[in-house]
C-alpha atoms as a PDB file:
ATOM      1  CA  UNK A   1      31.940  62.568  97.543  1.00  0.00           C
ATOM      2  CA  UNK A   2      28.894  64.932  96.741  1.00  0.00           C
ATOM      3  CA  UNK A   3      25.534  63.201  97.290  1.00  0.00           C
ATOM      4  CA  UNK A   4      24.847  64.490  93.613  1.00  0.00           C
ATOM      5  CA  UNK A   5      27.772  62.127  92.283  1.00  0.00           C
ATOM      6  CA  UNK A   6      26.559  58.356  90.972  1.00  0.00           C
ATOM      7  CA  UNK A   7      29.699  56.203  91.163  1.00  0.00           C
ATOM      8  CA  UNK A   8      28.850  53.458  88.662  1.00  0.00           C
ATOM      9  CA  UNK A   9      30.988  50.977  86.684  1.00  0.00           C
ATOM     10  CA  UNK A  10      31.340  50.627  82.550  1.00  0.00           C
ATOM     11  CA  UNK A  11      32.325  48.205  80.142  1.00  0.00           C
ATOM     12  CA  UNK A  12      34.072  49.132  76.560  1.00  0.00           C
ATOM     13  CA  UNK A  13      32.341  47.233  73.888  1.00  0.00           C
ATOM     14  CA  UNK A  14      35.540  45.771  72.431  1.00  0.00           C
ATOM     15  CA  UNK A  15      36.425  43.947  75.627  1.00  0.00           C
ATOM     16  CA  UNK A  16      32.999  42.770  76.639  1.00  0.00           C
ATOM     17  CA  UNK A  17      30.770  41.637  73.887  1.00  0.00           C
ATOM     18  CA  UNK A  18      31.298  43.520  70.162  1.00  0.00           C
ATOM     19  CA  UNK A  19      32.503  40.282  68.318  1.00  0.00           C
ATOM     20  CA  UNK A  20      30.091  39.921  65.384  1.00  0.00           C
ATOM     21  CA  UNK A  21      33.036  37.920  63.130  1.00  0.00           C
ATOM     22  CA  UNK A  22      33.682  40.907  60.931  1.00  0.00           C
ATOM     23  CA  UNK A  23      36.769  42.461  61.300  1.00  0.00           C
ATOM     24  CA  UNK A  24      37.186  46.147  62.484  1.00  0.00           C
ATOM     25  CA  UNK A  25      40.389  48.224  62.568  1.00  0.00           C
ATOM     26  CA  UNK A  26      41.132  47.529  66.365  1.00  0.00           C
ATOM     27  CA  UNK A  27      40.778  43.948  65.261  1.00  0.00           C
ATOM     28  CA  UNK A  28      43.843  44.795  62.318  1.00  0.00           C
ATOM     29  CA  UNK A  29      45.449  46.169  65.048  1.00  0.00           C
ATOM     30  CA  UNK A  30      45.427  43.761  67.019  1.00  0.00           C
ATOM     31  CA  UNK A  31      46.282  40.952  64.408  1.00  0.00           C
ATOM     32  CA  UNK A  32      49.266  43.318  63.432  1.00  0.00           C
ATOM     33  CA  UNK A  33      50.735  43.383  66.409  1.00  0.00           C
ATOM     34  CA  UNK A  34      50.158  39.347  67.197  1.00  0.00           C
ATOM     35  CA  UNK A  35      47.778  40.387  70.221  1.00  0.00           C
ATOM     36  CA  UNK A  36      45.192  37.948  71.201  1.00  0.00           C
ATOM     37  CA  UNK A  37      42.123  38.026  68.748  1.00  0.00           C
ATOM     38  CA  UNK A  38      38.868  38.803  71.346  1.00  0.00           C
ATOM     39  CA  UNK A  39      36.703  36.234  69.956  1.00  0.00           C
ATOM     40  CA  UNK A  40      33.565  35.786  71.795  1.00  0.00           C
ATOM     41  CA  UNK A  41      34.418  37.336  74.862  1.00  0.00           C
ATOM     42  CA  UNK A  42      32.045  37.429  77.982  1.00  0.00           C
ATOM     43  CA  UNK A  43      28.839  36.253  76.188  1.00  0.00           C
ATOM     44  CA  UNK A  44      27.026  39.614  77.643  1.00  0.00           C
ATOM     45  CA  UNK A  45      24.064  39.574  75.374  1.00  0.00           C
ATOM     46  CA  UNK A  46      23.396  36.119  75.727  1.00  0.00           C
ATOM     47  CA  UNK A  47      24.001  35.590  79.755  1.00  0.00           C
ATOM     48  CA  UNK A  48      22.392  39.597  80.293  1.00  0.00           C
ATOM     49  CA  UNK A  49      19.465  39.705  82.354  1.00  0.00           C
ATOM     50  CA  UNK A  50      18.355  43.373  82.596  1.00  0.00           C
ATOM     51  CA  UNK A  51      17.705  44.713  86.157  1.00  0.00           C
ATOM     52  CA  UNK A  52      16.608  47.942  85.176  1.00  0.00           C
ATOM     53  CA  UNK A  53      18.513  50.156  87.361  1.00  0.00           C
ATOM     54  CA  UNK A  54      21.434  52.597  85.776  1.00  0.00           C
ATOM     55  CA  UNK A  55      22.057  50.857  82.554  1.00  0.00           C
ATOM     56  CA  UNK A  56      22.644  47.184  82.351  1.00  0.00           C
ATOM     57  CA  UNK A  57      23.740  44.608  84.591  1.00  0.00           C
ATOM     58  CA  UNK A  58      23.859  40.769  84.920  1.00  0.00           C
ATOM     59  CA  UNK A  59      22.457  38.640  87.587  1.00  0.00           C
ATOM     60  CA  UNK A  60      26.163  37.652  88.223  1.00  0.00           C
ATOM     61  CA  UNK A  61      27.417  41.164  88.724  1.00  0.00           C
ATOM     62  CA  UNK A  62      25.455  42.424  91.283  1.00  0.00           C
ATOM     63  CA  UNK A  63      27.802  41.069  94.531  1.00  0.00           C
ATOM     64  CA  UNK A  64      31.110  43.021  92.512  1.00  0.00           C
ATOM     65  CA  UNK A  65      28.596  45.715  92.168  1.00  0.00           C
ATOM     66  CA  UNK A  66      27.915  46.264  95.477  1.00  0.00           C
ATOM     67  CA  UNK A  67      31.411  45.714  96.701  1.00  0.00           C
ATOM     68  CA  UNK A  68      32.531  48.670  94.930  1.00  0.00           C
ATOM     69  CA  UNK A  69      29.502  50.538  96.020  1.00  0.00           C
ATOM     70  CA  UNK A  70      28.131  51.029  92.475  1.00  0.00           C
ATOM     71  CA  UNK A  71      24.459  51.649  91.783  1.00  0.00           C
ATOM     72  CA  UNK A  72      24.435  50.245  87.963  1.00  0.00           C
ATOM     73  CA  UNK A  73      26.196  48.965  85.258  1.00  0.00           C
ATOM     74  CA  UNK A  74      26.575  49.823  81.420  1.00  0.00           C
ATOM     75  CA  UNK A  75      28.089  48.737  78.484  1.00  0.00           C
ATOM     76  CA  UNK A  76      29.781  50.496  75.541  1.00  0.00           C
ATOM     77  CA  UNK A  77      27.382  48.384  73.196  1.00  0.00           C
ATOM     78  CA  UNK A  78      24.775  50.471  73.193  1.00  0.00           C
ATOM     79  CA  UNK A  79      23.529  49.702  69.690  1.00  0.00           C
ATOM     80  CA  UNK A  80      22.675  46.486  69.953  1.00  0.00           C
END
């Protein structure tokens, strides 16, 4: 790998964190196809303790992190 390449790791919001209780259309899609609603999920934003180092990581992460070799974390909820 080229010593200019970061190998890092990602979350999608959907799977990790996004559920505000308002339905959006991957929620109808679910429903309609009797998939498991996502509910609360992981509890990111209330268990997240920024580190500060390539996006946003918890405390809890950081042996998987290094396992794979990965600098940093982020996740697809950026907005929040």
């Amino acid at each position: 790998m080229s010593d200019s390449m970061h190998f890092g790791v990602a979350t999608a919001d959907h799977q990790c964190e996004a559920y505000d209780g308002n339905d959006d259309i991957r929620d109808l899609w679910e429903r309609s196809r009797g998939l498991t609603e996502r509910g609360k999920a992981t509890d990111f934003w209330n268990r997240y303790r920024g580190l500060g180092f390539a996006g946003r990581a918890r405390l809890h992460d950081l042996p998987a992190l290094a396992l794979v070799g990965a600098p940093g974390t982020r996740t697809g909820a950026l907005e929040r």
